[in-house]
Protein backbone atom coordinates (compact mmCIF):
# COMPACT_ATOMS: atom_id res chain seq x y z
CA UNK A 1 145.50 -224.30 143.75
CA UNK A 2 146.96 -220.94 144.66
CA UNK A 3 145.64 -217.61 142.66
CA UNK A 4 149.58 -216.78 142.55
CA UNK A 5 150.24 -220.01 140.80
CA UNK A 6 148.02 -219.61 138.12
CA UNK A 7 148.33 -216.13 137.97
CA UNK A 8 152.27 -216.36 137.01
CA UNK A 9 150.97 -218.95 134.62
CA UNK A 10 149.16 -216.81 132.75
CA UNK A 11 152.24 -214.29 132.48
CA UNK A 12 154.41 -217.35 131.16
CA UNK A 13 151.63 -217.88 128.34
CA UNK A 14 151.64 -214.25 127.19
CA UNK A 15 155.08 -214.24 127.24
CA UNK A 16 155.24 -216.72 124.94
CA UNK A 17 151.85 -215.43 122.93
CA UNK A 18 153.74 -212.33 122.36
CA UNK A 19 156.92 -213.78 120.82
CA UNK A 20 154.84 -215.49 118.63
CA UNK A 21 154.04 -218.90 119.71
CA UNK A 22 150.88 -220.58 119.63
CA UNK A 23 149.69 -222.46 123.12
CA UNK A 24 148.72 -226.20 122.38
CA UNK A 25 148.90 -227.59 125.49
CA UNK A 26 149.36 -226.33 129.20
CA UNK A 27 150.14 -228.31 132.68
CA UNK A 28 150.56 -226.80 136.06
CA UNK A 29 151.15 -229.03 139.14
CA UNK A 30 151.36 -227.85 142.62
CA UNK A 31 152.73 -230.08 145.08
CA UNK A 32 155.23 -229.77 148.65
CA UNK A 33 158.44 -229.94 147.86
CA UNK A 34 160.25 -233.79 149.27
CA UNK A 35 163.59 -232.19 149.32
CA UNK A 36 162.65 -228.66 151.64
CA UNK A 37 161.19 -228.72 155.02
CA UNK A 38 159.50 -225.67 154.20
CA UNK A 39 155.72 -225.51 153.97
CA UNK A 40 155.24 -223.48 151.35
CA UNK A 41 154.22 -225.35 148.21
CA UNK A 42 155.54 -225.25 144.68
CA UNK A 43 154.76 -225.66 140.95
CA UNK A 44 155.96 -227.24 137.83
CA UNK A 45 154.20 -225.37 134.60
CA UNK A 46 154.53 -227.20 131.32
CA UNK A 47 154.03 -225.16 127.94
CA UNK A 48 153.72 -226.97 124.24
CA UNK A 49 153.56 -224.39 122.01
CA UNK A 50 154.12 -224.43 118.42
CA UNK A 51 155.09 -222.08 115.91
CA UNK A 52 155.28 -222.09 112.20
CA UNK A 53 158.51 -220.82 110.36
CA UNK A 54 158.39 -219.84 106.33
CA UNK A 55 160.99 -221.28 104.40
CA UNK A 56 162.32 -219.41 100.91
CA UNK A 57 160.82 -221.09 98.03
CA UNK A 58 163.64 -224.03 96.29
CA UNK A 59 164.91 -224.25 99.99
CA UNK A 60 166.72 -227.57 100.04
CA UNK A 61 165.69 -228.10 103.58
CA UNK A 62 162.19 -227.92 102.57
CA UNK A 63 162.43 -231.29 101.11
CA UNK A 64 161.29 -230.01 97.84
CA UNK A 65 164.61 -230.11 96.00
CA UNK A 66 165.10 -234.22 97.45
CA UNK A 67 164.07 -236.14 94.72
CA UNK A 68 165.85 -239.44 95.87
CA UNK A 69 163.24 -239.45 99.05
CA UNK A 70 161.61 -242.57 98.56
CA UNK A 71 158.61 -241.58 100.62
CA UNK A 72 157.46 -238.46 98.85
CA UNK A 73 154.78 -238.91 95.88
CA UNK A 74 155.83 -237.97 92.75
């Protein structure tokens, strides 16, 4: 795999890192391109990231106001 490739990897995961998001999972695949007749390879980088948001105490969308959800223990 080409240094550049994972190199501009890396700068796609602090990116992300720095707007807050925590890396769970990362894919790159290099490959030649079946639609170019170039030679130059490229690459497909796939980021899961996660990241937690707070939600105001009573928020209705927190679920905690639903008490006609018939899956939450009471």
């Amino acid at each position: 795999m080409d240094e550049e490739m994972l190199a501009d990897q890396r700068q796609l995961v602090e990116l992300i890192e720095d707007e807050g998001w925590d890396v769970t999972d990362l894919e790159i695949s290099a490959y030649d391109s079946p639609w170019a007749d170039e030679d130059d390879p490229e690459a497909t980088v796939t980021i899961t990231a996660r990241k937690p948001y707070e939600t105001d105490e009573g928020d209705e969308s927190n679920g905690e106001g639903d008490d006609e959800n018939p899956f939450r223990l009471k």
